[in-house]
PDB file of N, CA and C in Angstrom:
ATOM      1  N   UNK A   1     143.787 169.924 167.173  1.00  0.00           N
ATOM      2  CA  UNK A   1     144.069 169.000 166.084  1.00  0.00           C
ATOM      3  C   UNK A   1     142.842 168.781 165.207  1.00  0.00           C
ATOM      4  N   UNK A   2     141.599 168.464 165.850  1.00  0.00           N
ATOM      5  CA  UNK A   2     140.286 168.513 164.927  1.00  0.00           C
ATOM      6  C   UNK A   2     140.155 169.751 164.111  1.00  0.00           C
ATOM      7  N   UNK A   3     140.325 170.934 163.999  1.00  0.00           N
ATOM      8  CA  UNK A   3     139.851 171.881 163.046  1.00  0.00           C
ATOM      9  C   UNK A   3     140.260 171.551 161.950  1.00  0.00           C
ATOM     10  N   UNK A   4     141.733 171.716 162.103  1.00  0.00           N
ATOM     11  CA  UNK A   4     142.701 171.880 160.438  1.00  0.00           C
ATOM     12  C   UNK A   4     142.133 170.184 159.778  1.00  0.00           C
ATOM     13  N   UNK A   5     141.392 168.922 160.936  1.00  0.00           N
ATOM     14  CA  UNK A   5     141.331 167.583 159.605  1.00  0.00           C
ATOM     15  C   UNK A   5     139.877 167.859 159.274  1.00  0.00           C
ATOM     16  N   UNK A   6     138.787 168.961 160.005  1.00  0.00           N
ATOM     17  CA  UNK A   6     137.752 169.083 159.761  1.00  0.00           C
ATOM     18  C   UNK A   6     137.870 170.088 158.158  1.00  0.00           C
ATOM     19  N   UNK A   7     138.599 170.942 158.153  1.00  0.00           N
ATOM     20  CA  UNK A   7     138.799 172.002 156.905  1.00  0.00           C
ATOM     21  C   UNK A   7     139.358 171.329 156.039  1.00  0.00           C
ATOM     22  N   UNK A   8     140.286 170.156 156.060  1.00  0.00           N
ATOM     23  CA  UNK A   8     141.054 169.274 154.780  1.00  0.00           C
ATOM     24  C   UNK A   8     139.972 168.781 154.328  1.00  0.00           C
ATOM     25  N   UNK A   9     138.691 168.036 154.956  1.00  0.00           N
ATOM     26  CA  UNK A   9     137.895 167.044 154.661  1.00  0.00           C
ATOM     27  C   UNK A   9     136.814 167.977 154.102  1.00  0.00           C
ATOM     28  N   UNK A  10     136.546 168.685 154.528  1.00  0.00           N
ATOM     29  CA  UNK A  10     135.432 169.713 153.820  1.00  0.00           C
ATOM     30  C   UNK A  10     135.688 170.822 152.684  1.00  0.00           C
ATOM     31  N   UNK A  11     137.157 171.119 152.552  1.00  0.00           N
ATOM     32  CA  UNK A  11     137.845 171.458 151.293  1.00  0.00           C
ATOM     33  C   UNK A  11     137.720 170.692 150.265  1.00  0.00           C
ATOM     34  N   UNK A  12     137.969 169.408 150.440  1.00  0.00           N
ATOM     35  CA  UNK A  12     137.470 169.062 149.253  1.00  0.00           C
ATOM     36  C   UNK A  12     136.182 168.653 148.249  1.00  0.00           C
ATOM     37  N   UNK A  13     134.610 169.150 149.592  1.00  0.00           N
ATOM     38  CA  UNK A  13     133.250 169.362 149.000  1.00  0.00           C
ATOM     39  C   UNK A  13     132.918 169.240 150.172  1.00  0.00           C
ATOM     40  N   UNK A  14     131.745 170.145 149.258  1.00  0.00           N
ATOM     41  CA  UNK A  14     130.695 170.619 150.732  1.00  0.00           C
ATOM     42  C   UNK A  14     130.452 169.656 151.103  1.00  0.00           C
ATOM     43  N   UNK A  15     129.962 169.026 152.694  1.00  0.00           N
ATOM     44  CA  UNK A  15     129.759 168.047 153.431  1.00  0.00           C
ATOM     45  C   UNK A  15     129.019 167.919 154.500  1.00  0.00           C
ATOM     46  N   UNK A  16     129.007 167.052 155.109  1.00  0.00           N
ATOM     47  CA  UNK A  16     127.684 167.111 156.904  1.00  0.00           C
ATOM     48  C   UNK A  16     128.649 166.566 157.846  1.00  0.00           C
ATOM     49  N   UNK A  17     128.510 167.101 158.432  1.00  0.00           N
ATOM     50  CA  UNK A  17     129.097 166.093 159.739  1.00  0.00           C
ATOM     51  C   UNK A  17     129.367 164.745 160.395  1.00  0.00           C
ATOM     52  N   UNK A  18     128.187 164.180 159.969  1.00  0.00           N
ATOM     53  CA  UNK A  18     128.442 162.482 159.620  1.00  0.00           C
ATOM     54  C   UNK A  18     129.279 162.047 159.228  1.00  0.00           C
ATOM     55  N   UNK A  19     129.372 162.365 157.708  1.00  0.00           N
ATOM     56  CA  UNK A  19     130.721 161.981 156.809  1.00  0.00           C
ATOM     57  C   UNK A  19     131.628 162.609 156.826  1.00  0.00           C
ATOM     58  N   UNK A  20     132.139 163.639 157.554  1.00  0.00           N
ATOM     59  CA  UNK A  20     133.149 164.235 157.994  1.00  0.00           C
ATOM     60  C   UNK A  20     133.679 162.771 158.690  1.00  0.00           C
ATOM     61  N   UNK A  21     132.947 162.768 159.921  1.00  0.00           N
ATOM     62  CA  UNK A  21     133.863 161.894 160.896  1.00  0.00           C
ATOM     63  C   UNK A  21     133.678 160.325 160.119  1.00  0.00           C
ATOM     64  N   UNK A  22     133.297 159.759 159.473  1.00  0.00           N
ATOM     65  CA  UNK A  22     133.536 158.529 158.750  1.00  0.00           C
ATOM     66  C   UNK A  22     134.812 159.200 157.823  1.00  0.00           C
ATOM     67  N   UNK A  23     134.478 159.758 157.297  1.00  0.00           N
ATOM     68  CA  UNK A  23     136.236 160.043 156.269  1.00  0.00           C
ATOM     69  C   UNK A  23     137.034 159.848 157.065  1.00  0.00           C
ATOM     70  N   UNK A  24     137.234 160.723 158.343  1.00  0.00           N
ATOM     71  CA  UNK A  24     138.319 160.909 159.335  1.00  0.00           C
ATOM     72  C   UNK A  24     138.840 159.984 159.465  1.00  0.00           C
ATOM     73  N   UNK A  25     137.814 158.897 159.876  1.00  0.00           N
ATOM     74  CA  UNK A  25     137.956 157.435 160.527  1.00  0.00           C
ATOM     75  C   UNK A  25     138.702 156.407 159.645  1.00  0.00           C
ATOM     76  N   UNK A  26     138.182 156.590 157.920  1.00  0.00           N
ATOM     77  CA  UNK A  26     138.094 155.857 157.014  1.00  0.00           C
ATOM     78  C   UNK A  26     139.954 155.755 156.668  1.00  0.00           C
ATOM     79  N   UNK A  27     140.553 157.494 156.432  1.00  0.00           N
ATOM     80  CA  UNK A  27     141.449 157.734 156.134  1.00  0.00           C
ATOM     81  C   UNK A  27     142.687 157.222 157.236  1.00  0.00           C
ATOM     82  N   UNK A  28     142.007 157.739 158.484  1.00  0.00           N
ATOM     83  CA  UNK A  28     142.995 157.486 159.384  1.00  0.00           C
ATOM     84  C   UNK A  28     143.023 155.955 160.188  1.00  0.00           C
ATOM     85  N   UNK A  29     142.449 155.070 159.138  1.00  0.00           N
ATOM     86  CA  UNK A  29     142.340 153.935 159.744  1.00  0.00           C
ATOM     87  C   UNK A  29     142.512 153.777 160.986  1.00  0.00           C
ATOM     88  N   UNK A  30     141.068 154.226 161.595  1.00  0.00           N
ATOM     89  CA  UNK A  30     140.810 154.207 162.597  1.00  0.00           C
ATOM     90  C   UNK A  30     141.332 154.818 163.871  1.00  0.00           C
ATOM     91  N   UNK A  31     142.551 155.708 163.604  1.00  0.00           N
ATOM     92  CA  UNK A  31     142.719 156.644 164.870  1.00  0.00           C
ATOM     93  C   UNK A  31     142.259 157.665 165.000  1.00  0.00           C
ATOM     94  N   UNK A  32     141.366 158.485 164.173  1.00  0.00           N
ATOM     95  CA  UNK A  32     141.133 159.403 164.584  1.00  0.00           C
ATOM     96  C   UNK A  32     139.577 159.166 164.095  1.00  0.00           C
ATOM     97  N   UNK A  33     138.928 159.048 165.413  1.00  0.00           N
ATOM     98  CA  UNK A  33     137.386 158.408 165.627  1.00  0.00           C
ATOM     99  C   UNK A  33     137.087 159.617 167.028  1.00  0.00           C
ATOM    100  N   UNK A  34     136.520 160.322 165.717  1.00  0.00           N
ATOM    101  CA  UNK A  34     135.872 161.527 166.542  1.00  0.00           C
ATOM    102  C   UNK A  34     134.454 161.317 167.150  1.00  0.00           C
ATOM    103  N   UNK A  35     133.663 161.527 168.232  1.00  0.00           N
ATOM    104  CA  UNK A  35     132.382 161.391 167.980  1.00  0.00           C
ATOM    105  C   UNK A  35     131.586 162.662 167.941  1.00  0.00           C
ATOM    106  N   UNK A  36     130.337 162.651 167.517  1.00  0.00           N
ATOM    107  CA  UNK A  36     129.858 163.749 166.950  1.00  0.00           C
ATOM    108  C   UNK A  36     129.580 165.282 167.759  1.00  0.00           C
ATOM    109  N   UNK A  37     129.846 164.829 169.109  1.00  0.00           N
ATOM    110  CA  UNK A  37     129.616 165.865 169.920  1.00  0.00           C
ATOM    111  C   UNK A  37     131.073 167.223 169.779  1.00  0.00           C
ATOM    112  N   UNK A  38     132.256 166.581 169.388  1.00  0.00           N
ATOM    113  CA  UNK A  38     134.057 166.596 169.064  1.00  0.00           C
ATOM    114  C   UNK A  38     133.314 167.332 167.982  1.00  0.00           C
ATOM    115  N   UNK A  39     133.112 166.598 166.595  1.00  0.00           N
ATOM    116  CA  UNK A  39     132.803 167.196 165.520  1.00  0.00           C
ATOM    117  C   UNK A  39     131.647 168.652 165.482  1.00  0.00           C
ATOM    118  N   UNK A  40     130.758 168.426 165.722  1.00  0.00           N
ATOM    119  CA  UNK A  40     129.871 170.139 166.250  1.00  0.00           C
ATOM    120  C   UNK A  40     130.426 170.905 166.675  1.00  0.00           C
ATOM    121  N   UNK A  41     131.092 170.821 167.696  1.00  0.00           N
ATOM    122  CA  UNK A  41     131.978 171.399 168.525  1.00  0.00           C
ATOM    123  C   UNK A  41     132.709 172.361 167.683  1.00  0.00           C
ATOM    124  N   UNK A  42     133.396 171.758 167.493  1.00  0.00           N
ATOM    125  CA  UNK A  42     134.591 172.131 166.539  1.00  0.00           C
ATOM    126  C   UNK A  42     134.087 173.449 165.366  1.00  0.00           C
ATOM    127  N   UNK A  43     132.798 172.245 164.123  1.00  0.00           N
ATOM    128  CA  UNK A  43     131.991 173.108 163.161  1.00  0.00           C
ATOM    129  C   UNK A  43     131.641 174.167 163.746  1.00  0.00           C
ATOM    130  N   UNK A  44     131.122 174.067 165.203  1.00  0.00           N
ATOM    131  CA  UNK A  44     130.707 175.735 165.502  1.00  0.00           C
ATOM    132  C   UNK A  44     131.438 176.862 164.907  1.00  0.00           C
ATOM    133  N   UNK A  45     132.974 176.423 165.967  1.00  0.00           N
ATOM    134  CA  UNK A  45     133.520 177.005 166.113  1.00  0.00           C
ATOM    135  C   UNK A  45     134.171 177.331 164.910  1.00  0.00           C
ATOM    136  N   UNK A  46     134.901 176.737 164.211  1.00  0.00           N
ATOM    137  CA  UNK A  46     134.910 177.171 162.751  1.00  0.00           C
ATOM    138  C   UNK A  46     134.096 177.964 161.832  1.00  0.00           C
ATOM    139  N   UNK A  47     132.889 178.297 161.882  1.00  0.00           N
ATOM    140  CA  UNK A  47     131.205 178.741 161.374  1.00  0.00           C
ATOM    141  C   UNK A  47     131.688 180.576 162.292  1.00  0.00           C
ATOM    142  N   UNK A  48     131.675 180.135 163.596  1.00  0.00           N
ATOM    143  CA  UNK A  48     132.355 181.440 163.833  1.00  0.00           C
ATOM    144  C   UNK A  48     133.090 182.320 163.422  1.00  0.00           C
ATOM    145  N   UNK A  49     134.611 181.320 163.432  1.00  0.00           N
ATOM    146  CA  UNK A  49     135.426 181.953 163.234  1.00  0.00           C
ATOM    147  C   UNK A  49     135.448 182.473 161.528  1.00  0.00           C
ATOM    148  N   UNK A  50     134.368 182.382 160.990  1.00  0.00           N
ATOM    149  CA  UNK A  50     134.242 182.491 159.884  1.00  0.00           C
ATOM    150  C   UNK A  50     135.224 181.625 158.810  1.00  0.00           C
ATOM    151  N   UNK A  51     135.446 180.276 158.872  1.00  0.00           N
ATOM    152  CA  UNK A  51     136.376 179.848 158.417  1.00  0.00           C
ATOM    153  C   UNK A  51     135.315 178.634 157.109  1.00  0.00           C
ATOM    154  N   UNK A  52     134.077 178.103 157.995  1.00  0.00           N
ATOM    155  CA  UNK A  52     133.244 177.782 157.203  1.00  0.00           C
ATOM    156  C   UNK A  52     131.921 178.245 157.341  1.00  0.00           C
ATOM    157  N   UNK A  53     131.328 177.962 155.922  1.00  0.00           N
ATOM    158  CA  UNK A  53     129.432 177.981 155.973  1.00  0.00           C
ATOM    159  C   UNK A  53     129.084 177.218 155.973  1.00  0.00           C
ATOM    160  N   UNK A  54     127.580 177.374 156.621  1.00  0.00           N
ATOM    161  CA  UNK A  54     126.768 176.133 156.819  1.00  0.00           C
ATOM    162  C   UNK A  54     125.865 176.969 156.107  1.00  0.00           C
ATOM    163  N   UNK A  55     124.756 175.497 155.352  1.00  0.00           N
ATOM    164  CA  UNK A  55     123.384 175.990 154.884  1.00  0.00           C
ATOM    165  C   UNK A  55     122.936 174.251 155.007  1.00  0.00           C
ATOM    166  N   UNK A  56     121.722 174.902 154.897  1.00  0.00           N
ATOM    167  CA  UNK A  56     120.367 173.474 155.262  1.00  0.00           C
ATOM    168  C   UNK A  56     120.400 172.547 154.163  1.00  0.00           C
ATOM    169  N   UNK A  57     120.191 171.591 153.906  1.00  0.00           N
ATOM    170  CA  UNK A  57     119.361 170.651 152.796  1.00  0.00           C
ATOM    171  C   UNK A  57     118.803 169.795 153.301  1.00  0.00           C
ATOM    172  N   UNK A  58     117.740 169.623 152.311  1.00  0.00           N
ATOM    173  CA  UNK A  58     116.632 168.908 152.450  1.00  0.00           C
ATOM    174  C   UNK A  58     117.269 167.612 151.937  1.00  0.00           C
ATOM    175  N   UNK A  59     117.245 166.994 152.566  1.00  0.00           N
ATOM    176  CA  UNK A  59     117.337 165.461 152.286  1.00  0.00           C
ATOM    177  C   UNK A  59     116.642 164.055 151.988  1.00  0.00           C
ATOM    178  N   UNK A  60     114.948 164.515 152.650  1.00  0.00           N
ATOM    179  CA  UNK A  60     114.351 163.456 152.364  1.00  0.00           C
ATOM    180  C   UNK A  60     112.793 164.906 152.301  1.00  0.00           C
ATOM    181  N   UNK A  61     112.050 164.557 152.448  1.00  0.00           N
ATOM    182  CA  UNK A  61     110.585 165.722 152.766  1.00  0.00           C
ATOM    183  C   UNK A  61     110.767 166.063 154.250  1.00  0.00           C
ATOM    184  N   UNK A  62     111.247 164.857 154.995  1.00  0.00           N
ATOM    185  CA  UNK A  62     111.014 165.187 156.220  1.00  0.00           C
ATOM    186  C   UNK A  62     112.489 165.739 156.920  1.00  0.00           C
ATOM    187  N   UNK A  63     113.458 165.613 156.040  1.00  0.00           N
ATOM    188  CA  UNK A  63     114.678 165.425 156.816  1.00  0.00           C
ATOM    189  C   UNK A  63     115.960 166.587 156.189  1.00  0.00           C
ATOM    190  N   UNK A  64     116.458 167.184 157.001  1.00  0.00           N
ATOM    191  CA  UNK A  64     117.208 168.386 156.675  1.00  0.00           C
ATOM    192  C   UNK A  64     118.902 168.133 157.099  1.00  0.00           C
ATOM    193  N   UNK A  65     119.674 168.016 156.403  1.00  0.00           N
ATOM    194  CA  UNK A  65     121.266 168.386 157.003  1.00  0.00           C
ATOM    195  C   UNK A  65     121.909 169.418 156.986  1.00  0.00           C
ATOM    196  N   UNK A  66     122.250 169.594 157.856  1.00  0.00           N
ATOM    197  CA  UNK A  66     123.385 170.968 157.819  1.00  0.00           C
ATOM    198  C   UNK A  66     124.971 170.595 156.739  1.00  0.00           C
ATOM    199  N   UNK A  67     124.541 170.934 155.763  1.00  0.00           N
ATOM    200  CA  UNK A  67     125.799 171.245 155.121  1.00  0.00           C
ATOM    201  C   UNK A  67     126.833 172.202 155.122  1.00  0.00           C
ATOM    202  N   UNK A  68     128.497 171.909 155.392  1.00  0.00           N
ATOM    203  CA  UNK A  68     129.600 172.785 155.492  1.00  0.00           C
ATOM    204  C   UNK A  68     130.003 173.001 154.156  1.00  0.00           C
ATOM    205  N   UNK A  69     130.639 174.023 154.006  1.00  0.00           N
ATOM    206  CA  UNK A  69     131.709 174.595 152.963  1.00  0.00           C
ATOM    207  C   UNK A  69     132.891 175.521 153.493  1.00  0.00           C
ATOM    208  N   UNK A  70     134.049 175.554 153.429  1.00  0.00           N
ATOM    209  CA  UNK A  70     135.151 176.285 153.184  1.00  0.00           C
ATOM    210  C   UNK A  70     134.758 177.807 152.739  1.00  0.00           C
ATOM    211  N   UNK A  71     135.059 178.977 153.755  1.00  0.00           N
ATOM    212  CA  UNK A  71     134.979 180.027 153.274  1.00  0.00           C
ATOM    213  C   UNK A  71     136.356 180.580 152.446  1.00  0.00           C
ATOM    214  N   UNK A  72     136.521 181.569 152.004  1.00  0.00           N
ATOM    215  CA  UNK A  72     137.979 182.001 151.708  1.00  0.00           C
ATOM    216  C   UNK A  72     138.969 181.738 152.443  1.00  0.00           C
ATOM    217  N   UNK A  73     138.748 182.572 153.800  1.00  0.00           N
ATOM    218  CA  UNK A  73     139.239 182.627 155.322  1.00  0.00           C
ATOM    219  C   UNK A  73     139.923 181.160 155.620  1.00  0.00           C
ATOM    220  N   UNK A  74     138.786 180.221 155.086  1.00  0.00           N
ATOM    221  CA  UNK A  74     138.932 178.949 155.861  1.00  0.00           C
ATOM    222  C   UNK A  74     139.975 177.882 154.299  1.00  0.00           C
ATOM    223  N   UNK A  75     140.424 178.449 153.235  1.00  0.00           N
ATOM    224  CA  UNK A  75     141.021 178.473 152.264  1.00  0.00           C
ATOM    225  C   UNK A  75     142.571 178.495 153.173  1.00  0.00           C
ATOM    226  N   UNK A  76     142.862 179.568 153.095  1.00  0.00           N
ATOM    227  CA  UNK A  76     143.886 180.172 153.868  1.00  0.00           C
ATOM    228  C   UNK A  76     144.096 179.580 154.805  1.00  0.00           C
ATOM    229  N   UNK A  77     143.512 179.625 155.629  1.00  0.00           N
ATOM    230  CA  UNK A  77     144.047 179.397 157.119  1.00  0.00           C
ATOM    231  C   UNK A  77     144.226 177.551 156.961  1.00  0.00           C
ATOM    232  N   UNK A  78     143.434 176.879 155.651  1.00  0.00           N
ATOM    233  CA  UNK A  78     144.212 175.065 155.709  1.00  0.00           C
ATOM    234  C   UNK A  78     145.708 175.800 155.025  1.00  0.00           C
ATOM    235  N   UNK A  79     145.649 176.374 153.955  1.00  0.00           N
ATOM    236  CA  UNK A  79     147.120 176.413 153.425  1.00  0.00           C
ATOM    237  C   UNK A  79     148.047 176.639 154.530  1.00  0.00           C
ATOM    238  N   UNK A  80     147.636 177.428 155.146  1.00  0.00           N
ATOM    239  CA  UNK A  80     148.970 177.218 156.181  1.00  0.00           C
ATOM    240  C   UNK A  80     149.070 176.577 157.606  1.00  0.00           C
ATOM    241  N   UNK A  81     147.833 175.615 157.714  1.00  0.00           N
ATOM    242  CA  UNK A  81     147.916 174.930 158.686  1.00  0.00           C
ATOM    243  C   UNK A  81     148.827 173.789 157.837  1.00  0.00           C
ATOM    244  N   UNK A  82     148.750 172.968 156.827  1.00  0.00           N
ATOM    245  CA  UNK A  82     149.089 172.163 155.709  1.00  0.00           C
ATOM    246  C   UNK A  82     150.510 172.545 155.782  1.00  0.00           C
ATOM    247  N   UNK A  83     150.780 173.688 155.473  1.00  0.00           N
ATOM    248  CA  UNK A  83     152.629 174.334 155.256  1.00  0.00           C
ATOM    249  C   UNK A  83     153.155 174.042 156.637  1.00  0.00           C
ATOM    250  N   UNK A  84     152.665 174.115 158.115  1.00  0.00           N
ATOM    251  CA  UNK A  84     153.083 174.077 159.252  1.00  0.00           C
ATOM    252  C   UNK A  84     153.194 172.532 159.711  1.00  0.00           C
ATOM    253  N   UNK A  85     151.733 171.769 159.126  1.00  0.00           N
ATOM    254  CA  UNK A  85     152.426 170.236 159.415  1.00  0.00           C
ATOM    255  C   UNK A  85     153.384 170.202 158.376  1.00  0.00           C
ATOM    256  N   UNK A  86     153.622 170.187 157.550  1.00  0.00           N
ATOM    257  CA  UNK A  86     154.599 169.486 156.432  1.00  0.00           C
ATOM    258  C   UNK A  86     155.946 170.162 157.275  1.00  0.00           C
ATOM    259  N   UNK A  87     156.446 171.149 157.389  1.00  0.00           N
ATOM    260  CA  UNK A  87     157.209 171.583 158.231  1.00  0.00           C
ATOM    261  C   UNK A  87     158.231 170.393 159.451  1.00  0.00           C
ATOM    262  N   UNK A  88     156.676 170.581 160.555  1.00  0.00           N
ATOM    263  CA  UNK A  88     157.073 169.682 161.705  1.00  0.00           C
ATOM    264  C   UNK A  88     157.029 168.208 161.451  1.00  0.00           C
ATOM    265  N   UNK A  89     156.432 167.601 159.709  1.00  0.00           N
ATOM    266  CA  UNK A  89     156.670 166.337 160.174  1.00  0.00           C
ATOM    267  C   UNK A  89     158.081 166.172 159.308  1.00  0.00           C
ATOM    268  N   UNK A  90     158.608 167.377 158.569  1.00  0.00           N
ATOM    269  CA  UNK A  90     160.502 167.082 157.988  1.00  0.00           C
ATOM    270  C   UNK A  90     160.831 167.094 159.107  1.00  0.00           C
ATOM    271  N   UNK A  91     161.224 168.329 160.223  1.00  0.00           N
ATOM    272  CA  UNK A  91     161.566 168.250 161.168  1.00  0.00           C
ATOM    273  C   UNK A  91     161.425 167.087 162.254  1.00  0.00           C
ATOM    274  N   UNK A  92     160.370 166.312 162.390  1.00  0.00           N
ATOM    275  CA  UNK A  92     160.742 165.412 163.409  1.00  0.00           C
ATOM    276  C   UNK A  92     161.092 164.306 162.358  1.00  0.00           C
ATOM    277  N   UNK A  93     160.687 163.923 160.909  1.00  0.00           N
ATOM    278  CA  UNK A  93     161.641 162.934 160.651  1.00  0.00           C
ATOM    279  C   UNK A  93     162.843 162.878 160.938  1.00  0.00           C
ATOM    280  N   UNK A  94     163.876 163.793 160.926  1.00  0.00           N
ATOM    281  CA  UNK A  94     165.317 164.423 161.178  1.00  0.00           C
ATOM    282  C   UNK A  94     165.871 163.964 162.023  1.00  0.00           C
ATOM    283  N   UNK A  95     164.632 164.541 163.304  1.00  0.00           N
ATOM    284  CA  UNK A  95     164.966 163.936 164.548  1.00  0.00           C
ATOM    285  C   UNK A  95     164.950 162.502 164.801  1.00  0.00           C
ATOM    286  N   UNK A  96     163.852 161.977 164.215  1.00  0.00           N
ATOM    287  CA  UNK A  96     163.663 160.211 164.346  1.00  0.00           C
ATOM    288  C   UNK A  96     164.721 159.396 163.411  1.00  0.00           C
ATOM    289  N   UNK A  97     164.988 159.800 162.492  1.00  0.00           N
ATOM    290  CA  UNK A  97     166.044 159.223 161.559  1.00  0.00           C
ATOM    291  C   UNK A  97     167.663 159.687 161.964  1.00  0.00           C
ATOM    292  N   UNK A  98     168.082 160.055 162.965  1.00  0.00           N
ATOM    293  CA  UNK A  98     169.517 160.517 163.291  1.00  0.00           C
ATOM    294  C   UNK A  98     169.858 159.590 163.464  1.00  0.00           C
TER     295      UNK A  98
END
């Protein structure tokens, strides 16, 4: 479940990990309170799978963040994670509204 809200949140600008999981938190009023070890995790693995990039910034003289971006790959693969929830949540409305 963390990848596809890590790629929505970083689709829409490059970002750090910090504010990844405050958006998460912010949006999902409060259920989905990742902590940062969840979030790395995850960025690795995404960075792998070639889905995002990371590059450095300097933030202060002394202080550097790892910034994410959306590769092509990682373009794609939200569009149809996005097409697959929208999907299952008609489908279980269906079911919940009978």
């Amino acid at each position: 479940v963390v990848e596809p809200l890590l790629l929505l949140v970083i689709s829409e600008l490059p970002t750090y990990g910090y504010h990844i999981a405050k958006e998460l938190d912010k949006r999902s009023r409060g259920y989905f309170k990742f902590g940062g070890s969840t979030i790395y995790s995850a960025l690795r693995r995404l960075e792998r799978e070639g889905l995002v990039l990371s590059t450095w910034q300097q933030v202060t003289q002394k202080q550097k963040r790892r910034c994410y971006e959306l590769t092509e790959k990682g373009h794609q693969i939200l569009a149809e994670e996005l097409s697959e929830w929208q999907q299952f949540y008609n489908a279980t409305s269906k079911v919940v509204s009978y």
